[in-house]
N, C-alpha and C. Protein backbone atom coordinates (compact mmCIF):
# COMPACT_ATOMS: atom_id res chain seq x y z
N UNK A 1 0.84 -1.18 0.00
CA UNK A 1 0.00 0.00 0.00
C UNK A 1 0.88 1.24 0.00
N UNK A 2 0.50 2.21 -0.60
CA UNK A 2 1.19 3.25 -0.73
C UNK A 2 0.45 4.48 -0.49
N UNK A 3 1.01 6.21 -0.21
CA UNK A 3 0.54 7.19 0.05
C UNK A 3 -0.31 7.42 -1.03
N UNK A 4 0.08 7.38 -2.22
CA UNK A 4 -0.56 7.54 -3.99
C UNK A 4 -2.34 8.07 -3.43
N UNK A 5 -3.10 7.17 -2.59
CA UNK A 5 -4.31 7.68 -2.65
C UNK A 5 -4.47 8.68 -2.04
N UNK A 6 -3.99 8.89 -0.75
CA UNK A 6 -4.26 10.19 -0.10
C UNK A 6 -3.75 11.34 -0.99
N UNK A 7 -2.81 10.89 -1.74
CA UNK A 7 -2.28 11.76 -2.84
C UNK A 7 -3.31 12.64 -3.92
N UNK A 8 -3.53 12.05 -4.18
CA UNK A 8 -4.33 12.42 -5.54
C UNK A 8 -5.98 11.87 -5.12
N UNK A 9 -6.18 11.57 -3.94
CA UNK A 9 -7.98 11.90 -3.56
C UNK A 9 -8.63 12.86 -3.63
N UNK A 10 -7.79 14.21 -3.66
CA UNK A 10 -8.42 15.64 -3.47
C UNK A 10 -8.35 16.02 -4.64
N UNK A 11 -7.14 15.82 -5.40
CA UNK A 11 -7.45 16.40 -6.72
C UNK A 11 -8.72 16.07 -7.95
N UNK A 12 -8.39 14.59 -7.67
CA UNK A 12 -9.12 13.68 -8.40
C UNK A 12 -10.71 14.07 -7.79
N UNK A 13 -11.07 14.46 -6.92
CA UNK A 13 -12.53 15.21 -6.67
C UNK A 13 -12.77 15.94 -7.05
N UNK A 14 -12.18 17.00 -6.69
CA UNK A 14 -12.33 18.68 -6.98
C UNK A 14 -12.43 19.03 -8.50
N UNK A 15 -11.50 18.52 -9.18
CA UNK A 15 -11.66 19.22 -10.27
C UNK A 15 -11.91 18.59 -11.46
N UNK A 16 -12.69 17.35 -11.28
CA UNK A 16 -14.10 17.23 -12.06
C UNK A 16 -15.00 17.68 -11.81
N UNK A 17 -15.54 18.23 -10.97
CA UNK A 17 -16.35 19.20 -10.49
C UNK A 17 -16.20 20.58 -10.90
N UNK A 18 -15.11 20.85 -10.94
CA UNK A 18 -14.45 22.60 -11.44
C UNK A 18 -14.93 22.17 -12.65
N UNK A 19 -14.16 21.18 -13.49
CA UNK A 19 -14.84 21.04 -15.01
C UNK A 19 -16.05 20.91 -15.17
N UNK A 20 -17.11 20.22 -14.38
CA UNK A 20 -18.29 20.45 -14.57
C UNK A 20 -18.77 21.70 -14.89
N UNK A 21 -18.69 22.53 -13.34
CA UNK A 21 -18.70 24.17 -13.64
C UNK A 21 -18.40 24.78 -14.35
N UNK A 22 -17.24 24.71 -15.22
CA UNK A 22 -16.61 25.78 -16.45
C UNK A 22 -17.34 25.11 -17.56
N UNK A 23 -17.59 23.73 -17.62
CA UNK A 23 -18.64 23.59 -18.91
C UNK A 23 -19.69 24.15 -19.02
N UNK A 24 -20.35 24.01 -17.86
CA UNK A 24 -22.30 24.83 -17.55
C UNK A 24 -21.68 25.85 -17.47
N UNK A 25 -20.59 26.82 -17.12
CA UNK A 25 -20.86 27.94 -17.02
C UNK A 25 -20.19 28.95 -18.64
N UNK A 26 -19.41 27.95 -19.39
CA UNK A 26 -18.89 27.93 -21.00
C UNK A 26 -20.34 27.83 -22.15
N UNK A 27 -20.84 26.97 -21.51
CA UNK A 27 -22.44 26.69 -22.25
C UNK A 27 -23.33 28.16 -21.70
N UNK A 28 -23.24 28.40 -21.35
CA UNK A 28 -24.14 29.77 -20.35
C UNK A 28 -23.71 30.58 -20.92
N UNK A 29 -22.65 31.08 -21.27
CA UNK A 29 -21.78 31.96 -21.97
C UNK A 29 -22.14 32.35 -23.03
N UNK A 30 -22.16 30.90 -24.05
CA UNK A 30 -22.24 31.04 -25.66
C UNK A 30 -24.16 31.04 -26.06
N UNK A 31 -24.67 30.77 -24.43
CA UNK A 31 -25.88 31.00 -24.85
C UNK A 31 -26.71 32.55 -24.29
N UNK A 32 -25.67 32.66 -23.60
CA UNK A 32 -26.12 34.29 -23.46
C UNK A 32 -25.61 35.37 -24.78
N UNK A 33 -24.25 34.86 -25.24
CA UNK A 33 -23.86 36.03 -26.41
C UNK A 33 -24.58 35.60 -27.26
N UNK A 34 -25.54 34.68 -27.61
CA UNK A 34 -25.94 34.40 -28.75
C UNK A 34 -26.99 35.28 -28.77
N UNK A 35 -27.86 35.15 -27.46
CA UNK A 35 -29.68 35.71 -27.50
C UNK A 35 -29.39 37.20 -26.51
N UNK A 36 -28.18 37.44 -26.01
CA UNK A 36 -28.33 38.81 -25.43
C UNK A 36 -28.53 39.71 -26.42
N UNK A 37 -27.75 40.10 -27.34
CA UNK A 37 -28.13 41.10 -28.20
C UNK A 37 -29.54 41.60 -28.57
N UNK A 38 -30.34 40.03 -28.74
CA UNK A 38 -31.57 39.92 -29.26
C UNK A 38 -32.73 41.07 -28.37
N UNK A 39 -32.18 40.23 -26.71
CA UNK A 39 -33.03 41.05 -25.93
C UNK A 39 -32.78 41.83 -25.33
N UNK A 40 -31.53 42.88 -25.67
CA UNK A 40 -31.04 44.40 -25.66
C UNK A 40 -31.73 44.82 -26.20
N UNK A 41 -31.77 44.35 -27.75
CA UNK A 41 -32.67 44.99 -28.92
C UNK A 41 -33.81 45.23 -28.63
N UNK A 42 -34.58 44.02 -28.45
CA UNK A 42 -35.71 44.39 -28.28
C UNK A 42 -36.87 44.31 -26.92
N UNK A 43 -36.09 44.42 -25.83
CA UNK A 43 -36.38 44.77 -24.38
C UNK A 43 -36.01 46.12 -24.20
N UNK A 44 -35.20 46.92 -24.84
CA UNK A 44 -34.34 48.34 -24.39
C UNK A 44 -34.33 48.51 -22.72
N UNK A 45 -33.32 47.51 -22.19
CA UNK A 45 -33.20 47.62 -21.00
C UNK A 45 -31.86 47.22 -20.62
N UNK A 46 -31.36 47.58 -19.12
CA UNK A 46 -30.09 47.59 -18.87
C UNK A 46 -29.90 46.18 -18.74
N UNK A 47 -28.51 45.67 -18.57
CA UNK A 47 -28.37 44.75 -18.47
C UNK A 47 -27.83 44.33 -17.15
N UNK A 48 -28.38 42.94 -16.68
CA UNK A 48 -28.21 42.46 -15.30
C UNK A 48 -26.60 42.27 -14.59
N UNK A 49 -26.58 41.92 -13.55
CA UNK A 49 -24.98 41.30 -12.79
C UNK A 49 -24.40 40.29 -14.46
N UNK A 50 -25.09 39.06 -14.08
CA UNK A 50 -24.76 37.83 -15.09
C UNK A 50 -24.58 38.04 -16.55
N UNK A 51 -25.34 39.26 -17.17
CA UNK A 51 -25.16 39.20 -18.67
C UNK A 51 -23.94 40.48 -19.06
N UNK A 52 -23.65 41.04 -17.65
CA UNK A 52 -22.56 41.90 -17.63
C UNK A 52 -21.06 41.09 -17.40
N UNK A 53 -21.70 40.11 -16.51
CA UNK A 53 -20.66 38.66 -16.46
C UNK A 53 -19.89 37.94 -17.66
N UNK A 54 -21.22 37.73 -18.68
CA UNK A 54 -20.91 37.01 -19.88
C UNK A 54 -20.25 38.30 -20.67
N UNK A 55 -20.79 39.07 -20.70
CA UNK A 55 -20.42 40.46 -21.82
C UNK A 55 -18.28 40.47 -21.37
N UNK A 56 -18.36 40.58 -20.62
CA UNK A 56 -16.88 40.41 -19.55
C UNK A 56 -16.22 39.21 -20.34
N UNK A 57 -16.54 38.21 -20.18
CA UNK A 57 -16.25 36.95 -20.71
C UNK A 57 -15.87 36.93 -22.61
N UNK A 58 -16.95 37.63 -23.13
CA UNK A 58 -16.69 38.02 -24.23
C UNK A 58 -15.64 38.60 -24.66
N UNK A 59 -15.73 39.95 -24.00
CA UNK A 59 -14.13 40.70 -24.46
C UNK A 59 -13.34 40.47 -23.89
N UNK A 60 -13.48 39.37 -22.94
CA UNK A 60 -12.03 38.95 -22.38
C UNK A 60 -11.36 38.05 -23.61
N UNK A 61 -12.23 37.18 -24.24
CA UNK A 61 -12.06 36.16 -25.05
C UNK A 61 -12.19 36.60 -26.55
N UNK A 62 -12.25 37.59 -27.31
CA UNK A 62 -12.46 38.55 -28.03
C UNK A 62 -13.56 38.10 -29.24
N UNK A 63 -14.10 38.98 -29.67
CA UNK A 63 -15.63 39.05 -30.37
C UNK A 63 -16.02 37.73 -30.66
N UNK A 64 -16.66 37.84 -30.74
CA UNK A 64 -17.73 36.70 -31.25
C UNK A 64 -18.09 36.46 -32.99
N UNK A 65 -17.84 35.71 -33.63
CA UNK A 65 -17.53 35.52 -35.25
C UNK A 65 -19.57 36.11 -35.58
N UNK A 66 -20.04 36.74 -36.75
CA UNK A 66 -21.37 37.31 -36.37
C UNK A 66 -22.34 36.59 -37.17
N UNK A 67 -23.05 36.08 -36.84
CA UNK A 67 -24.04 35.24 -37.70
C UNK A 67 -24.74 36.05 -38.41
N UNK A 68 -26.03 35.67 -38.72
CA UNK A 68 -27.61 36.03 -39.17
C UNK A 68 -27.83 37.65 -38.74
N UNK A 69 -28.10 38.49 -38.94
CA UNK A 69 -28.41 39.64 -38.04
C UNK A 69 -27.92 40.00 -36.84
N UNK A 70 -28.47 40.24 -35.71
CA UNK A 70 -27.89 40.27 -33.77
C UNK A 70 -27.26 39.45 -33.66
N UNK A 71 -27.48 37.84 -34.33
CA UNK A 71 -27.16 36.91 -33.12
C UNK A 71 -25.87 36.96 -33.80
N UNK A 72 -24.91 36.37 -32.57
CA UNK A 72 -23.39 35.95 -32.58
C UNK A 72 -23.13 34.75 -32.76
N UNK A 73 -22.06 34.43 -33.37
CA UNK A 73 -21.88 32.51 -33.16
C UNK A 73 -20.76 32.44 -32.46
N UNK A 74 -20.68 31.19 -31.55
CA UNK A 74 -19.26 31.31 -30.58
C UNK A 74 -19.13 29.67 -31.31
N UNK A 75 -17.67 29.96 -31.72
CA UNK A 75 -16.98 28.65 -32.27
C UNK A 75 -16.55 27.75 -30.99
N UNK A 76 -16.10 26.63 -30.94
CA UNK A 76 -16.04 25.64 -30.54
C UNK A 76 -14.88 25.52 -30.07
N UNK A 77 -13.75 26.44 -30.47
CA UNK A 77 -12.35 27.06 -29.71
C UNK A 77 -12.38 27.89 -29.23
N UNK A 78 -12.95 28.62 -29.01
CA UNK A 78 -13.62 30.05 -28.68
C UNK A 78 -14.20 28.65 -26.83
N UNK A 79 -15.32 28.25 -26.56
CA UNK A 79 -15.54 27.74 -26.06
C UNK A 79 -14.76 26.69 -24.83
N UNK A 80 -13.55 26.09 -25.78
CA UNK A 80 -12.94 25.57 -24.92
C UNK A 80 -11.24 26.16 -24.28
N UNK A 81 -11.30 27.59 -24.88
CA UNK A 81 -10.70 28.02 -24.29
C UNK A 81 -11.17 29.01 -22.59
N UNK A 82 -12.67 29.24 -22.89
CA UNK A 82 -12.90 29.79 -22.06
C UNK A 82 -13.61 28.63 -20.84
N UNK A 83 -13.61 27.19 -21.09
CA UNK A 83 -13.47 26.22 -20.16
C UNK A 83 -11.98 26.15 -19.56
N UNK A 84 -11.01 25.79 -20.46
CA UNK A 84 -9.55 25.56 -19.95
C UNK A 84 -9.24 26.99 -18.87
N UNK A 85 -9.65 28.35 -18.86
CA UNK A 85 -9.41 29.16 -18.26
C UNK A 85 -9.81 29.46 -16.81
N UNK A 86 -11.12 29.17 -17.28
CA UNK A 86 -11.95 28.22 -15.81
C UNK A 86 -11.33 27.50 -14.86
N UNK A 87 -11.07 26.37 -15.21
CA UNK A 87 -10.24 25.28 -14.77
C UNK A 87 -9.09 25.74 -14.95
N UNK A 88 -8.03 26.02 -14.73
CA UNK A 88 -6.57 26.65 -14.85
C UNK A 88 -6.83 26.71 -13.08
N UNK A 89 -7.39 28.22 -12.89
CA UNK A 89 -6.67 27.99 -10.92
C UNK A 89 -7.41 26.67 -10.32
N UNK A 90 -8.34 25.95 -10.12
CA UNK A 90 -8.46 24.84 -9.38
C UNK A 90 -7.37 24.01 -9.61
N UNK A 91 -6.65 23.92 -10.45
CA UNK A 91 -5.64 22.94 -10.61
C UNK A 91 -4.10 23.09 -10.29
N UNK A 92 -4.05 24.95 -10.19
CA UNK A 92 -3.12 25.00 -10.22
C UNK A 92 -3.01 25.27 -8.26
N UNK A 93 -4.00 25.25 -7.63
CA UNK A 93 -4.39 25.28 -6.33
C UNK A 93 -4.17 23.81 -5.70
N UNK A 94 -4.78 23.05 -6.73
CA UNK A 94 -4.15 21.57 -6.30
C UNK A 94 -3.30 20.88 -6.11
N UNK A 95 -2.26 21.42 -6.91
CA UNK A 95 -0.25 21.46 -7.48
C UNK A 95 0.02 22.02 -6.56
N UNK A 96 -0.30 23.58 -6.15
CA UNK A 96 0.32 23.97 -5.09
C UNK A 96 -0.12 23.02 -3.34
N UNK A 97 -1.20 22.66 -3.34
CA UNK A 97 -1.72 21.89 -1.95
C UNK A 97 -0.84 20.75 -2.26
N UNK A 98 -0.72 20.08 -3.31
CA UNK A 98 0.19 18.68 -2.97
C UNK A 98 1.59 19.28 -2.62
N UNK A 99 2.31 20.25 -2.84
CA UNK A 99 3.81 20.72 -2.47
C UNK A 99 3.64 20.80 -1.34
N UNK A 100 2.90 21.78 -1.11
CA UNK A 100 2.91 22.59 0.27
C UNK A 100 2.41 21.48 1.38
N UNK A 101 1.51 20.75 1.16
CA UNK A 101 0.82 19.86 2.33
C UNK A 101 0.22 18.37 1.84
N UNK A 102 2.03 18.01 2.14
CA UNK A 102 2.27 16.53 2.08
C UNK A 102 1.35 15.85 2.81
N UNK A 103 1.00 14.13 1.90
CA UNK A 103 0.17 13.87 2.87
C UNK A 103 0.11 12.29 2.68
N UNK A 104 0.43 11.57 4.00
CA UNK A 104 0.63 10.54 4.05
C UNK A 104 -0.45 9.71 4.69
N UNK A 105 -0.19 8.05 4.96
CA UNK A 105 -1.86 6.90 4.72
C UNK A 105 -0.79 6.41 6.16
N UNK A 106 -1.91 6.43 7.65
CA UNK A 106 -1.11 5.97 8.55
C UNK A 106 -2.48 5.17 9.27
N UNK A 107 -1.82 3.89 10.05
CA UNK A 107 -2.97 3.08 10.51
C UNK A 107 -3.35 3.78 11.62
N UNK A 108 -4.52 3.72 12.35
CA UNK A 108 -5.12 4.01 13.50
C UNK A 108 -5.67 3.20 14.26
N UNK A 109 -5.31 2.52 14.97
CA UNK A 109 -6.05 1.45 16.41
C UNK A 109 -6.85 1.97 17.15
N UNK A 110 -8.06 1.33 17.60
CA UNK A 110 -9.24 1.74 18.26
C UNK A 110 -8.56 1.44 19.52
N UNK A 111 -9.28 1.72 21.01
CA UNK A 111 -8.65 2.00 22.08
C UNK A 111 -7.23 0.75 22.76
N UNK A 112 -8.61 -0.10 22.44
CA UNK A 112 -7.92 -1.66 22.81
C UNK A 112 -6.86 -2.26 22.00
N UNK A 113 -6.42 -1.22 20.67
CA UNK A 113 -5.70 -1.93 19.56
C UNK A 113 -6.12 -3.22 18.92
N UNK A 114 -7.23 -3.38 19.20
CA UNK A 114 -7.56 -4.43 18.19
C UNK A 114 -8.05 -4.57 16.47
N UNK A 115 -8.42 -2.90 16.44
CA UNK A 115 -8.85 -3.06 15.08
C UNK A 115 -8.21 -1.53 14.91
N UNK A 116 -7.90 -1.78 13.44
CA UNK A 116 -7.49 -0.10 12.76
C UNK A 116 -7.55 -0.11 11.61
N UNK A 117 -7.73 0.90 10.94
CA UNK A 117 -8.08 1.52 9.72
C UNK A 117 -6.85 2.40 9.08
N UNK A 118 -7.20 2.59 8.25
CA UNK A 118 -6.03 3.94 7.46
C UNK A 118 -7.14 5.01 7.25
N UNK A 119 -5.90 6.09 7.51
CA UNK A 119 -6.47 7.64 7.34
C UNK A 119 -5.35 8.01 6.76
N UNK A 120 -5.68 9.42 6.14
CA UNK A 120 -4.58 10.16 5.16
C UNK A 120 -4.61 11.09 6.33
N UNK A 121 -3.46 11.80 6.72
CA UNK A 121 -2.87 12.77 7.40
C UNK A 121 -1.86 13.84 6.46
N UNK A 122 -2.25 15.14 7.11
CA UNK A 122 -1.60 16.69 6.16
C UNK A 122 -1.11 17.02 7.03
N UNK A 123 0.23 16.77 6.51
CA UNK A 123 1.36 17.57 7.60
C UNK A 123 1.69 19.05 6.66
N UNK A 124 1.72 19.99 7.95
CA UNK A 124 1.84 21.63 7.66
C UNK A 124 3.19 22.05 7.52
């Protein structure tokens, strides 16, 4: 048996989950630049926290290639760059937690020592 799991248990959680999030929130993106314009146009109203969010996202990631009239099309590199960017600090938070806070698989005996288990322990 080796440390390997306590190793890579946290990473291996977390950031399929981060990827979850940067996908739903990459999909959210390309479906707000697509239909925001639409209902700028024709709502004439300000725009909220979230579509000021995506608008952000946009020119961070630069224009949007222009379809049909208003709507925008977001290509499919366009998309997975603004997933990979997402995901960039959870991972690089994870690299730094495995340097910084080693972490090793040590047995534990119940009072009487008759039975014990393994736990992962983070030394500071």
């Amino acid at each position: 048996e080796t440390d390997l799991q306590c190793k890579v248990a946290q990473p291996l959680t977390l950031i399929p989950y981060q990827i979850m999030y940067a996908i739903m929130a990459g999909r959210l993106w390309r479906i707000s630049s697509t239909i925001s314009p639409v209902l700028v146009f024709t709502l004439h109203r300000e725009q909220s926290f979230t579509q000021r969010f995506f608008s952000f996202i946009s020119r961070m990631f630069g224009r949007c290639k222009k379809g049909k009239g208003l709507r925008a099309a977001i290509g499919a590199p366009q998309l997975i760059v603004v997933i990979c960017v997402l995901v960039a600090p959870q991972i690089v938070i994870q690299i730094i937690g495995l340097i910084l806070f080693p972490s090793s698989r040590i047995l534990e005996y119940n009072d009487n020592q008759s039975v014990g288990r393994y736990t992962c322990t983070y030394s500071i």
